[in-house]
PDB file of N, CA and C in Angstrom:
ATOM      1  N   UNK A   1     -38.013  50.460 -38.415  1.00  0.00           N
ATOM      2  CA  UNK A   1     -38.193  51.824 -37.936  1.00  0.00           C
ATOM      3  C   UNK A   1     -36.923  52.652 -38.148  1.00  0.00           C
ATOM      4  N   UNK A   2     -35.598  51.933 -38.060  1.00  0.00           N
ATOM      5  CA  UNK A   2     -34.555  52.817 -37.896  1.00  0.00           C
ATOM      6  C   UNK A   2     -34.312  53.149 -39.592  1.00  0.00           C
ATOM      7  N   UNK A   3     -34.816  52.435 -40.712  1.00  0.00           N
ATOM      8  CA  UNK A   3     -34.668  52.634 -42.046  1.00  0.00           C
ATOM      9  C   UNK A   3     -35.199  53.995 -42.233  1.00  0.00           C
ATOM     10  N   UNK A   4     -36.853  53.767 -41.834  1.00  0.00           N
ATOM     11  CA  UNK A   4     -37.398  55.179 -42.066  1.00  0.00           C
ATOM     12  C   UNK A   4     -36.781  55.973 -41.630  1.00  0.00           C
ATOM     13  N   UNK A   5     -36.493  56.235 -40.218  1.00  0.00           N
ATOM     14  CA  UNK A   5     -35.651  57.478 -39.832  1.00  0.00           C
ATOM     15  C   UNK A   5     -34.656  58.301 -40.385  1.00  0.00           C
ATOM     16  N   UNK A   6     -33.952  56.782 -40.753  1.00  0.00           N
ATOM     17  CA  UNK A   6     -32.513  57.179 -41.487  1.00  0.00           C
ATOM     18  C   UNK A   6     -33.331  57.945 -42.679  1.00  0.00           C
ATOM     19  N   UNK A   7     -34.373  57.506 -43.580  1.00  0.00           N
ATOM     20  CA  UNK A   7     -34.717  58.057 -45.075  1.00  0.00           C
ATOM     21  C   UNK A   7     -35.428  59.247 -44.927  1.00  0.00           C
ATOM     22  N   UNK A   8     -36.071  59.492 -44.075  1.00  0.00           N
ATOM     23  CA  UNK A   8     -36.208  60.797 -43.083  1.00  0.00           C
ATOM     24  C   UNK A   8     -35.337  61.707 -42.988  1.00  0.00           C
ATOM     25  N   UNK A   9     -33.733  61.218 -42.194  1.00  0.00           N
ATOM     26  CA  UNK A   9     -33.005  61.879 -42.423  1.00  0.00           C
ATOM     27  C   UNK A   9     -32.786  62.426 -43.761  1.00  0.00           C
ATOM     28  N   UNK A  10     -32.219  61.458 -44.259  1.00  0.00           N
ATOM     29  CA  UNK A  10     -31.566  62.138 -45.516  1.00  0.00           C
ATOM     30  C   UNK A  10     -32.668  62.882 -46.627  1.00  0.00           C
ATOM     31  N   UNK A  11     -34.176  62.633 -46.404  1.00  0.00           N
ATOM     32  CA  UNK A  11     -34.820  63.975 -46.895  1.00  0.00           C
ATOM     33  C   UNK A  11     -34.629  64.960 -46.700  1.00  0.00           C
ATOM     34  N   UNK A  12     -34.521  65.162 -44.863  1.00  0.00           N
ATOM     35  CA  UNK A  12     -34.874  66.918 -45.187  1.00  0.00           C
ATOM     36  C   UNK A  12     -33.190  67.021 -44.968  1.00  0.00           C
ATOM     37  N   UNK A  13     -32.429  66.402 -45.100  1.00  0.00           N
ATOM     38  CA  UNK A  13     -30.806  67.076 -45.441  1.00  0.00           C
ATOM     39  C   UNK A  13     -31.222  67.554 -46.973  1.00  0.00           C
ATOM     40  N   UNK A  14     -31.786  66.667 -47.481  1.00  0.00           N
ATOM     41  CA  UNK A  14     -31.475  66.984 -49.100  1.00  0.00           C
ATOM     42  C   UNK A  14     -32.689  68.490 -49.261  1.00  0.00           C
ATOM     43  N   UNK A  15     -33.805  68.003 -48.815  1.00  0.00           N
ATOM     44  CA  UNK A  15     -34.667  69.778 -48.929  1.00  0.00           C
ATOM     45  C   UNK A  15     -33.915  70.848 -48.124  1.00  0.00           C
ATOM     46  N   UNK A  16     -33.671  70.317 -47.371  1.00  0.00           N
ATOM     47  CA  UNK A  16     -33.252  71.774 -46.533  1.00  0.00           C
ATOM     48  C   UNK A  16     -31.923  72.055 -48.061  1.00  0.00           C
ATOM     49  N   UNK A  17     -31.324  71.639 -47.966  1.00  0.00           N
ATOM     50  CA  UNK A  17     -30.135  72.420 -49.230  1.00  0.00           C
ATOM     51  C   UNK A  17     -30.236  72.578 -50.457  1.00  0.00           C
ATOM     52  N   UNK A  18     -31.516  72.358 -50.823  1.00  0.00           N
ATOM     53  CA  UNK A  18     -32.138  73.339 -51.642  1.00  0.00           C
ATOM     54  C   UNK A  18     -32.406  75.211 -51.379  1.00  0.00           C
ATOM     55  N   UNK A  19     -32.576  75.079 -50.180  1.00  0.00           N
ATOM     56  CA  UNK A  19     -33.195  76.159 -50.015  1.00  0.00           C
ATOM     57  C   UNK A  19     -31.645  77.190 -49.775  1.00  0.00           C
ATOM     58  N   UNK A  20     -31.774  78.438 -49.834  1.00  0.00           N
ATOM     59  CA  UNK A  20     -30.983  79.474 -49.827  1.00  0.00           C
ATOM     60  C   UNK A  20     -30.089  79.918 -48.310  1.00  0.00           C
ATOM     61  N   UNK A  21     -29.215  79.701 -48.028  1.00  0.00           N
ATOM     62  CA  UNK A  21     -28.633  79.759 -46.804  1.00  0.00           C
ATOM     63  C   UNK A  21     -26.977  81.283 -46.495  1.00  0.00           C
ATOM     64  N   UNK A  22     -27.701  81.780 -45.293  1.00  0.00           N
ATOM     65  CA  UNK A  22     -26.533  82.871 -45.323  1.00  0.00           C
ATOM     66  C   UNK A  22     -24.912  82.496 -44.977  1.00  0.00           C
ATOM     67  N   UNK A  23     -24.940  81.151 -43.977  1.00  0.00           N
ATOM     68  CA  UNK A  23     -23.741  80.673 -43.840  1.00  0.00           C
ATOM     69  C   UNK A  23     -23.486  79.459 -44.569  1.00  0.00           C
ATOM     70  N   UNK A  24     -23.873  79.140 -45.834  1.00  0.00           N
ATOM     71  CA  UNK A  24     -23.769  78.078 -46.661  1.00  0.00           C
ATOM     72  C   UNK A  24     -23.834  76.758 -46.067  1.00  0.00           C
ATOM     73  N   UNK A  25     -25.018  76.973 -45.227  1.00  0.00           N
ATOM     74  CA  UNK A  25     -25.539  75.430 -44.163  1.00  0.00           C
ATOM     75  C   UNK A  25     -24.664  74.908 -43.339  1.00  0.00           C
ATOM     76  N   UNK A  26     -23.517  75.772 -43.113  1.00  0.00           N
ATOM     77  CA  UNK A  26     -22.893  75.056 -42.352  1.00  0.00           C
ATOM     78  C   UNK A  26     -23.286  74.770 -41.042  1.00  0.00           C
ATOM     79  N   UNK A  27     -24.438  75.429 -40.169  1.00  0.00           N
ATOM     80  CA  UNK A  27     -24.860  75.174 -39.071  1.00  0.00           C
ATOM     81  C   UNK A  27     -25.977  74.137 -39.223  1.00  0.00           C
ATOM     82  N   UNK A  28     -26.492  74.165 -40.131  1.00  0.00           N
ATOM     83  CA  UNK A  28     -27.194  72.862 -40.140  1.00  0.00           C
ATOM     84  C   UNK A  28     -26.783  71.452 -40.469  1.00  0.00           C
ATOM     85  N   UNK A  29     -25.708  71.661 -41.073  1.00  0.00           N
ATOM     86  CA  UNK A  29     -24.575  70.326 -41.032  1.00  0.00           C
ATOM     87  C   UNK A  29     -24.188  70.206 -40.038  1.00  0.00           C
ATOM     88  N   UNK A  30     -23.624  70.718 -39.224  1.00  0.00           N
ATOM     89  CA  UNK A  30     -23.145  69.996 -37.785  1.00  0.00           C
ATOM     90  C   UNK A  30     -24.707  69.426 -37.201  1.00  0.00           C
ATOM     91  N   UNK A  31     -25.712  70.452 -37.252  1.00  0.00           N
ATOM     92  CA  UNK A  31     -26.989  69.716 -36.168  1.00  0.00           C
ATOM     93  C   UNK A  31     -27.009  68.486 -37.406  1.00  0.00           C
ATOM     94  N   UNK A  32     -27.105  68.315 -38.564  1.00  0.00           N
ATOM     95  CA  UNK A  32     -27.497  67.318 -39.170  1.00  0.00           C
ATOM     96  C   UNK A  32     -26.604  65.818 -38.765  1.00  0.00           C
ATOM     97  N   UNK A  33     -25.125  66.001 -38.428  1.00  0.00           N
ATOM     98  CA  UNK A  33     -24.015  64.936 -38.523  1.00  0.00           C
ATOM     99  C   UNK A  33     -24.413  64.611 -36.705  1.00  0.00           C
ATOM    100  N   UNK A  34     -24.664  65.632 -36.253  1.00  0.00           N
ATOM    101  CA  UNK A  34     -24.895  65.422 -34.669  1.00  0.00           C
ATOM    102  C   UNK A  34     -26.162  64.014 -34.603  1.00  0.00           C
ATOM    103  N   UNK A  35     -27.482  64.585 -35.481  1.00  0.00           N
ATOM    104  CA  UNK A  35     -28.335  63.668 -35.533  1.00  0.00           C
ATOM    105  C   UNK A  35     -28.292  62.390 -36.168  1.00  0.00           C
ATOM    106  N   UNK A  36     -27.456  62.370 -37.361  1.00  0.00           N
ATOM    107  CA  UNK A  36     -26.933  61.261 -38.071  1.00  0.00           C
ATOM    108  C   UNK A  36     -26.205  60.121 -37.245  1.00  0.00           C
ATOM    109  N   UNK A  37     -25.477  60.516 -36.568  1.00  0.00           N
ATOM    110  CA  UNK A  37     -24.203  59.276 -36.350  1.00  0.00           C
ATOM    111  C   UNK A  37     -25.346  58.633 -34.915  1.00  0.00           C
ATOM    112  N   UNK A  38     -25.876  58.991 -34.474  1.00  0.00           N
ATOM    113  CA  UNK A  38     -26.849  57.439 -33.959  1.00  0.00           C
ATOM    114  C   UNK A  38     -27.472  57.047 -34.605  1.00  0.00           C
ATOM    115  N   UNK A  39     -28.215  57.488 -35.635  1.00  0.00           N
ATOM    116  CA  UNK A  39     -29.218  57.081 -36.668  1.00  0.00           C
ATOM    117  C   UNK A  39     -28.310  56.042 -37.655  1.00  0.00           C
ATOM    118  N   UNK A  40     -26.803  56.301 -37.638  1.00  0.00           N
ATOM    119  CA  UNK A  40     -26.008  55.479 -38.799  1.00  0.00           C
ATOM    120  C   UNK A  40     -25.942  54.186 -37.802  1.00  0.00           C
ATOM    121  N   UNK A  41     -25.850  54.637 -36.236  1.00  0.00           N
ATOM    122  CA  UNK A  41     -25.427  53.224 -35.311  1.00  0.00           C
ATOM    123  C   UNK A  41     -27.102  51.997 -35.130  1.00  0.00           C
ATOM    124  N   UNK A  42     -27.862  53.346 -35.008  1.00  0.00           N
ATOM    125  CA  UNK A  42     -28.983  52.492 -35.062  1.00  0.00           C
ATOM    126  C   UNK A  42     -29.225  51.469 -35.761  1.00  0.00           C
ATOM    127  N   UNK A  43     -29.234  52.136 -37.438  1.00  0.00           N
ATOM    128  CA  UNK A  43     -29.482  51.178 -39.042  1.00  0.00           C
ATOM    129  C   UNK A  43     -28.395  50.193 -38.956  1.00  0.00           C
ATOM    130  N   UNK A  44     -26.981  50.738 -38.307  1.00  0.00           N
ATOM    131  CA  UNK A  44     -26.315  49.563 -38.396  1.00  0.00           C
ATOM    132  C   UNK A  44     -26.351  48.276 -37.302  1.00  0.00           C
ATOM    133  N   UNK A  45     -26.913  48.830 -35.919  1.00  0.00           N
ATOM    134  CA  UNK A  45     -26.899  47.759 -35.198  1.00  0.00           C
ATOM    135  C   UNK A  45     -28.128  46.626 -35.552  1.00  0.00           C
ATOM    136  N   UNK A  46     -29.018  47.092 -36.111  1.00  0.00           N
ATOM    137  CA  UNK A  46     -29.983  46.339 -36.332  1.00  0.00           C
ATOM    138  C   UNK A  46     -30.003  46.008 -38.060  1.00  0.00           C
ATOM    139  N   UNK A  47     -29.528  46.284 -38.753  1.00  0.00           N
ATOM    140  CA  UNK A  47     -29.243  45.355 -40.099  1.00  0.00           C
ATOM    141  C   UNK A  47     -28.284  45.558 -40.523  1.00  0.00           C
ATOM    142  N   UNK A  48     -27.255  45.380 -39.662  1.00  0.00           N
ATOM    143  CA  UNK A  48     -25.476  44.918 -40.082  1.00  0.00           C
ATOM    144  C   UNK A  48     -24.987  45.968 -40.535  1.00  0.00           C
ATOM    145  N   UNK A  49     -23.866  45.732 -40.801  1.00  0.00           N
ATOM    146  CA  UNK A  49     -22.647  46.808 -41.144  1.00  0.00           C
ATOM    147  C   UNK A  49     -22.960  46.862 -43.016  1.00  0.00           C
ATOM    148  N   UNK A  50     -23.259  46.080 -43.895  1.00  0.00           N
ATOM    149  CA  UNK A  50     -23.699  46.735 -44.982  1.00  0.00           C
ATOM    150  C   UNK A  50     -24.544  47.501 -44.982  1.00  0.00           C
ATOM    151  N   UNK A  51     -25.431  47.473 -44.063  1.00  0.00           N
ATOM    152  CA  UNK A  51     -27.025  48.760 -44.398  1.00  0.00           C
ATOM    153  C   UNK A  51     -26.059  49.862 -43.995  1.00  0.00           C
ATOM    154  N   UNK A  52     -25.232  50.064 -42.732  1.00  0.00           N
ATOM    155  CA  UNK A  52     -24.381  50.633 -42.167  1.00  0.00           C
ATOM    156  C   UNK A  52     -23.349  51.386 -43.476  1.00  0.00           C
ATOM    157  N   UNK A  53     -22.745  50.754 -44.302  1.00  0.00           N
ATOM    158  CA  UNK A  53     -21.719  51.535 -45.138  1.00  0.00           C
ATOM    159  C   UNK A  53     -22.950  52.652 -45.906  1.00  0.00           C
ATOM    160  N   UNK A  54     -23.721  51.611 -46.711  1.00  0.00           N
ATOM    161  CA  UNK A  54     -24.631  52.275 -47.615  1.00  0.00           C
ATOM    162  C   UNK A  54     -25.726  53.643 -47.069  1.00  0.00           C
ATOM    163  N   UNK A  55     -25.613  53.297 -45.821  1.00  0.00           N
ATOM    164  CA  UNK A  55     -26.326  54.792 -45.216  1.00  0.00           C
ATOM    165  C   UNK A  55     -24.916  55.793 -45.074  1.00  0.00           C
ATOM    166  N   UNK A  56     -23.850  55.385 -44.609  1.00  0.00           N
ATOM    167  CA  UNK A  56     -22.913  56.429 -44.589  1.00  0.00           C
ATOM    168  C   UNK A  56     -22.451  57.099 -45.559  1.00  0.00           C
ATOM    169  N   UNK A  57     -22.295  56.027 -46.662  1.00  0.00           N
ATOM    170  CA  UNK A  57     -22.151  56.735 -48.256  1.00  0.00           C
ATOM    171  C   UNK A  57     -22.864  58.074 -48.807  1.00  0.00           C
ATOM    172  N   UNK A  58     -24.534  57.437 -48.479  1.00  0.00           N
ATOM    173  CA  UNK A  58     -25.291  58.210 -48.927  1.00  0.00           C
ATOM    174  C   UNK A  58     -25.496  59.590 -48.096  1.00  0.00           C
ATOM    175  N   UNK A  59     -24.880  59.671 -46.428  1.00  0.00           N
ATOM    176  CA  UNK A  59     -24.967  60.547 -45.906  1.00  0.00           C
ATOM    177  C   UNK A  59     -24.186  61.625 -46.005  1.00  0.00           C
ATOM    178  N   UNK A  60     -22.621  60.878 -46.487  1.00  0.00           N
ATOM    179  CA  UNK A  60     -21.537  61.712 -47.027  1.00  0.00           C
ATOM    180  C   UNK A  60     -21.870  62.150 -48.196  1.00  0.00           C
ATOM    181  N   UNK A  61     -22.540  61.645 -49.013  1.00  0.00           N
ATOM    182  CA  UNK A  61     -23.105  62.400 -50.529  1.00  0.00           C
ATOM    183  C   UNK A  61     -23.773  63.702 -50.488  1.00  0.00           C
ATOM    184  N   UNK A  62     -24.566  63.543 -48.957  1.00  0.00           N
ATOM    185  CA  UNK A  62     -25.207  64.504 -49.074  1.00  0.00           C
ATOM    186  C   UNK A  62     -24.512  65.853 -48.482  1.00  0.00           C
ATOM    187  N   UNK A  63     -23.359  65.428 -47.495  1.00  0.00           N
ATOM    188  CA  UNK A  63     -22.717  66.338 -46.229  1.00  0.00           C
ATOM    189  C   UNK A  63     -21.643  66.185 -46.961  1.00  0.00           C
ATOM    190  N   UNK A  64     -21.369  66.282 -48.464  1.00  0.00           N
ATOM    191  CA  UNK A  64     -20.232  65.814 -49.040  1.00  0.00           C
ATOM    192  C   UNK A  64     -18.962  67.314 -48.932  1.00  0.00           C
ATOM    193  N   UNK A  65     -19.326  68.824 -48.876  1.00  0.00           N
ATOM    194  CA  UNK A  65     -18.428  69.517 -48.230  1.00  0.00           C
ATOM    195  C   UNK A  65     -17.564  69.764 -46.706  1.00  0.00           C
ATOM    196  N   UNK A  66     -18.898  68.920 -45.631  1.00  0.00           N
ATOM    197  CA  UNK A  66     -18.255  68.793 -44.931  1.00  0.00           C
ATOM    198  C   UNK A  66     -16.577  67.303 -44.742  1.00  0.00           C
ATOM    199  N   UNK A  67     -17.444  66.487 -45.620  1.00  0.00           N
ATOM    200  CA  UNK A  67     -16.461  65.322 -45.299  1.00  0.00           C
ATOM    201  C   UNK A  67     -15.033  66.001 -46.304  1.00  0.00           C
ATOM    202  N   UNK A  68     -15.433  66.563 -47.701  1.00  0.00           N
ATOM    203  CA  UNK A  68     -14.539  66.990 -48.265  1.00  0.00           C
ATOM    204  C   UNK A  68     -12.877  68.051 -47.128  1.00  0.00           C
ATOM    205  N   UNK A  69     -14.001  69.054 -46.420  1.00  0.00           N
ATOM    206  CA  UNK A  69     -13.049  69.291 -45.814  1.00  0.00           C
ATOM    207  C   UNK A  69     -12.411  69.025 -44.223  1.00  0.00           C
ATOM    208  N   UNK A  70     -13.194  67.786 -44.280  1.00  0.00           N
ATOM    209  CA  UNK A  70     -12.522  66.965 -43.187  1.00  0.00           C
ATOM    210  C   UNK A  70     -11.615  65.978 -43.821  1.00  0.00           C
ATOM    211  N   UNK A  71     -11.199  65.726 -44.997  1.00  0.00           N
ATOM    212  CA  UNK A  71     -10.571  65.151 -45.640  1.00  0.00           C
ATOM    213  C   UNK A  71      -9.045  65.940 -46.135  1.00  0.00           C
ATOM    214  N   UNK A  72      -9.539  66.890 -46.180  1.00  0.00           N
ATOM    215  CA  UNK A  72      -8.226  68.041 -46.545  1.00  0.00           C
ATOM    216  C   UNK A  72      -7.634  68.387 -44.858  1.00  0.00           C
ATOM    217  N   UNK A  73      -8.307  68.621 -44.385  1.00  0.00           N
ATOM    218  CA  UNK A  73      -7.612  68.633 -42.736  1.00  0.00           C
ATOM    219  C   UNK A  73      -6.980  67.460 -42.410  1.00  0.00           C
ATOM    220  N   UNK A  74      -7.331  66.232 -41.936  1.00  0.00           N
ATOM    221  CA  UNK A  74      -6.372  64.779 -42.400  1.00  0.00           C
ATOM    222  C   UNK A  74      -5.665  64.958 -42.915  1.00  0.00           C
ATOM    223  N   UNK A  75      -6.017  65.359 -44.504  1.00  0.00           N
ATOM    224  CA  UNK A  75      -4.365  64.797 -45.260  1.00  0.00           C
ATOM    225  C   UNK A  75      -3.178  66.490 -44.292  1.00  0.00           C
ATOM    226  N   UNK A  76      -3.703  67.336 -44.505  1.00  0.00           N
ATOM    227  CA  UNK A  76      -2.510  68.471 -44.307  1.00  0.00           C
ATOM    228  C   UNK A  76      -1.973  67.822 -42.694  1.00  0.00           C
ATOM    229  N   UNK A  77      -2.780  67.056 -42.102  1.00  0.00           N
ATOM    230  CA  UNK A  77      -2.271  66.989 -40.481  1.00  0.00           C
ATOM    231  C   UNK A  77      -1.244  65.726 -40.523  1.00  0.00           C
ATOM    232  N   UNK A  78      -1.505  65.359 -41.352  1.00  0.00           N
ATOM    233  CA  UNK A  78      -0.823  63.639 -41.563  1.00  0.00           C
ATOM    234  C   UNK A  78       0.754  63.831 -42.376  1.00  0.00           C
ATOM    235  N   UNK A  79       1.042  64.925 -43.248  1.00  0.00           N
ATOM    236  CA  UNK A  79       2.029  65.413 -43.600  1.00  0.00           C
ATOM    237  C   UNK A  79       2.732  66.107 -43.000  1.00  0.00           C
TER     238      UNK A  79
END
């Protein structure tokens, strides 16, 4: 059950950003990462920490501007 969900998820992340957005989805990325990270604990508590990387991968692929600039915030804070 928690597979489907997760593949659920990452459908309508991927339809919804197709579609045309006035704040370049950024409000639906936070509700999306809000709904994600139990859905990543779920898939992972119940088929291990590999189903676990491979859903996060694919979730960052999709939320890949947000992680991008959570990645540039890190590095500038860490210097």
């Amino acid at each position: 059950m928690s597979l489907v969900v997760a593949l659920l998820w990452l459908i309508s992340a991927n339809l919804r950003a197709m579609l045309p957005s006035k704040d370049s989805h950024w409000r639906f990325a936070y509700v999306m990462i809000v709904i994600g990270i139990p859905i990543l604990g779920w898939v992972t508590y119940e088929y291990g920490p590999m189903f676990g990387v491979l859903l996060l991968a694919a979730a960052c692929s999709v939320l890949r501007w947000p992680m991008i600039y959570l990645w540039r915030w890190l590095k500038a804070r860490l210097q």
